[in-house]
Structure formats: C-alpha cells, structure tokens
Protein backbone atom coordinates (compact mmCIF):
# COMPACT_ATOMS: atom_id res chain seq x y z
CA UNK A 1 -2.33 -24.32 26.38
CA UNK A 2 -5.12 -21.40 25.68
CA UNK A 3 -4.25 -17.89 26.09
CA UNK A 4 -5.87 -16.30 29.16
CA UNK A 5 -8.63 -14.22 27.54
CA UNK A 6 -11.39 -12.30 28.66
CA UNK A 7 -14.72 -10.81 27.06
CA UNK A 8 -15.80 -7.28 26.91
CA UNK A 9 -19.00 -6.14 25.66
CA UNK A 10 -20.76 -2.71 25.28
CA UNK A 11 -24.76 -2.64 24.89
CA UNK A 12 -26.00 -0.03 22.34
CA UNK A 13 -29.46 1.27 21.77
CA UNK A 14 -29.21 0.51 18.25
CA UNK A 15 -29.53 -2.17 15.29
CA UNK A 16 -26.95 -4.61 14.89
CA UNK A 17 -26.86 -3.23 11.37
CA UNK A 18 -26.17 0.33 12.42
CA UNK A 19 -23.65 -0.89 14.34
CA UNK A 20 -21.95 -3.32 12.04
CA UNK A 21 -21.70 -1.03 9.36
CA UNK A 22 -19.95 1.77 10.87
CA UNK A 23 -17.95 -0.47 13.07
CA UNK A 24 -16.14 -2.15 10.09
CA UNK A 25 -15.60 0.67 8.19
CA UNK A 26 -12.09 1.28 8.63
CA UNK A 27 -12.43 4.68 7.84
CA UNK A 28 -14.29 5.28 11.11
CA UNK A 29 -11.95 3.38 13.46
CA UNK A 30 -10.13 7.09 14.71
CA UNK A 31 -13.67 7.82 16.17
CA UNK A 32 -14.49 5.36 17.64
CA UNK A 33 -10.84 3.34 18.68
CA UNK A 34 -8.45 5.39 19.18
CA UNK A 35 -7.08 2.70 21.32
CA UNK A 36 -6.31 0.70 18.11
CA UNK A 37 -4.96 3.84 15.80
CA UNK A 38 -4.52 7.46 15.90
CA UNK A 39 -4.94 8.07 11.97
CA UNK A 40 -6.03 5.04 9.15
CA UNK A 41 -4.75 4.89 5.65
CA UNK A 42 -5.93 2.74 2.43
CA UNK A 43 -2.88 2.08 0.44
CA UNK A 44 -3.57 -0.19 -2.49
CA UNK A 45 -6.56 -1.60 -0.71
CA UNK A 46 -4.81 -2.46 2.37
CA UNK A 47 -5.51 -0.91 5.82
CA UNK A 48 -2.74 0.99 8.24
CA UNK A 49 -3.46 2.79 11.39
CA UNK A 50 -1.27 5.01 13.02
CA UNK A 51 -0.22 3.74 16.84
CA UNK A 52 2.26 5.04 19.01
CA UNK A 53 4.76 2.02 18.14
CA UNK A 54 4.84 2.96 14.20
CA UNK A 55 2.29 2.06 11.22
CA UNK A 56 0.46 -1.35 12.11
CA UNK A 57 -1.96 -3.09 9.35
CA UNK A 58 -5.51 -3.79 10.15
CA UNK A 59 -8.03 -5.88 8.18
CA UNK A 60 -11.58 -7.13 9.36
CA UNK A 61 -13.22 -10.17 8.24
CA UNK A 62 -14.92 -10.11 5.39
CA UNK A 63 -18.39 -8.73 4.82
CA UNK A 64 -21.40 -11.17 6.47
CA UNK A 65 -24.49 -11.32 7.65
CA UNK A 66 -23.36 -12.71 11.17
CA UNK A 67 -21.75 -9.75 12.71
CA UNK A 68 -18.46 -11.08 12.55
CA UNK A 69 -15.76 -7.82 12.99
CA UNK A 70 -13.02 -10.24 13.68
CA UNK A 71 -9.28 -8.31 12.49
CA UNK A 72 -5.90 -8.89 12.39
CA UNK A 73 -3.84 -6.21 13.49
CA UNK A 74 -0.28 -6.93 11.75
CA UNK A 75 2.64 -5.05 14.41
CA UNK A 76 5.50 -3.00 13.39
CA UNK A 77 7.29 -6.02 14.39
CA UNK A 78 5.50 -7.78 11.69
CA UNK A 79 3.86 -9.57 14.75
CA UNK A 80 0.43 -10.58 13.54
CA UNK A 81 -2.26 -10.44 16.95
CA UNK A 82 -6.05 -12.24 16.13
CA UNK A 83 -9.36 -10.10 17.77
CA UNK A 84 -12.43 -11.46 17.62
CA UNK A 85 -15.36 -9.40 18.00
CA UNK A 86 -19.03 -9.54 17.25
CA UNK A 87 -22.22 -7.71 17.12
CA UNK A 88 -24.71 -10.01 18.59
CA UNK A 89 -28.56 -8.08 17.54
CA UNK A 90 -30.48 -7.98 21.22
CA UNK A 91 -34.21 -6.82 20.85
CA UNK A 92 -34.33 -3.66 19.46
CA UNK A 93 -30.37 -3.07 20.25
CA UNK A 94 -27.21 -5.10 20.06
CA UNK A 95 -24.38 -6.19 22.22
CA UNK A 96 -21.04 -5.75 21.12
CA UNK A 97 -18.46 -8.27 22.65
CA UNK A 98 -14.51 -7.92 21.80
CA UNK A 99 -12.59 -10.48 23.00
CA UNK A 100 -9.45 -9.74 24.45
CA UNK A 101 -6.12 -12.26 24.80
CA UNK A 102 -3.14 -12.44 26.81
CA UNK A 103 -0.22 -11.79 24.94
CA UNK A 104 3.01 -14.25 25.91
CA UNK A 105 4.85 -12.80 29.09
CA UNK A 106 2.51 -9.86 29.09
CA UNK A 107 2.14 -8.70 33.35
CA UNK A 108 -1.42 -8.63 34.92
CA UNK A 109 -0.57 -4.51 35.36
CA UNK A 110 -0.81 -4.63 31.27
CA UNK A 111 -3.41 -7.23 30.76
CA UNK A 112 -5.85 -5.21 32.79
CA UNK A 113 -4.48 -1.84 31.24
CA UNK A 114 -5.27 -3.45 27.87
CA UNK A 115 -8.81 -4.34 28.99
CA UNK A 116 -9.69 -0.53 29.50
CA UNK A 117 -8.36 0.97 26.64
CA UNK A 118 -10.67 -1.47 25.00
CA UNK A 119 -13.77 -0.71 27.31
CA UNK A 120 -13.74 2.74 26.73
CA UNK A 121 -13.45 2.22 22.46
CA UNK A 122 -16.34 -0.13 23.29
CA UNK A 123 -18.00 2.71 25.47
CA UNK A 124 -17.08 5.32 22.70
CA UNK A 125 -18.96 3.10 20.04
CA UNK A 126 -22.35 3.23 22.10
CA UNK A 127 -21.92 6.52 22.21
CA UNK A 128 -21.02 7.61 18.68
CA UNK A 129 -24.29 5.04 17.45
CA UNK A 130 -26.54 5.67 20.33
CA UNK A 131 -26.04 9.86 19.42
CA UNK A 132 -26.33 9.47 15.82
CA UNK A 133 -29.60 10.20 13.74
C-alpha cells in the first residue's frame, strides 16, 4: 500500500534556472533548509548535513534539464528516506513542489509538523531567489 503523501509547493518570481541552480547546490542548503541541516560538508565527494539527530548524507539527482531535485537523505540510523521535488518553469517564474511522505507509524501531530518545517524552507527559497540580483 502507498505511503500517505502530500505536495507542497512555493511560487517564486524567478526562472526555473535561477532556481534550480542554487537549489541543488548543496553548498546552499543551510540558507535556504535549515529544516534538512544545520551545517553541510563534502567529504570525498559525498554530501553530510548536520541535523539535530547526528550527521545524515544527502545527495540530489543528478544534473538535468527537467528540474528534477529529487535526494536521498541517508539517517544516522543508516535509514535511507526518498524526496522528490521539482522546479516546474511557470511564465516568467517557477513553482517549486516537494513532495512529502508518511513515514511508517509516524502520528498525524508529526506528519503535519513535518509539512511546515518544509513550507517554510520552501517559503525561505522564494525569498532568498525572489531578493537576489
């Protein structure tokens, strides 16, 4: 049976381009998703942020033309969790759209919790991108 899952999206008064180059940079991720990682490291090409629980590794999809920012965030716990996102261009602007699962025997309370910490990194994106030069 499918995970519950739900979509969240941010529009941003900029080019999908903009936006899908800093957004997979993980360099940029303690800007703009704190949610995800406090700090991010490159050791021997692989990515680490810093969360609350310990080191976690991170690594997007490969480079495309599509917009594709789909990552693997591998736990502490060596528990590997799948999020995909996209840029989707929309006129002059894009919309971003993350979308978020229910973990096994997670409660509704942190479901829902899970859903705003990633609302306001997708809020913190338009920001960052809609502010920048």
């Amino acid at each position: 049976m499918p995970a519950e899952s739900k979509q969240i999206s941010a529009s941003i008064e900029r080019s999908a381009a903009d936006v899908y180059r800093y957004a997979s940079d993980p360099a940029n991720i303690p800007a703009w998703a704190p949610g995800l990682g406090s700090s991010v490291q490159n050791i021997d090409g692989h990515w680490f942020v810093e969360t609350p629980a310990g080191r976690a590794g991170f690594a997007f999809a490969e480079r495309n033309e599509f917009g594709v920012l789909d990552h693997e965030v591998t736990l502490p716990s060596g528990d590997v969790i799948y999020n995909p996102m996209r840029v989707v261009p929309n006129g002059d602007g894009c919309d971003v759209v993350f979308t978020l699962r229910r973990l096994p025997d997670m409660s509704d309370e942190d479901f829902e919790r899970d859903a705003g910490l990633v609302q306001a990194d997708l809020n913190r994106l338009k920001q960052l991108m809609e502010a920048a030069p």
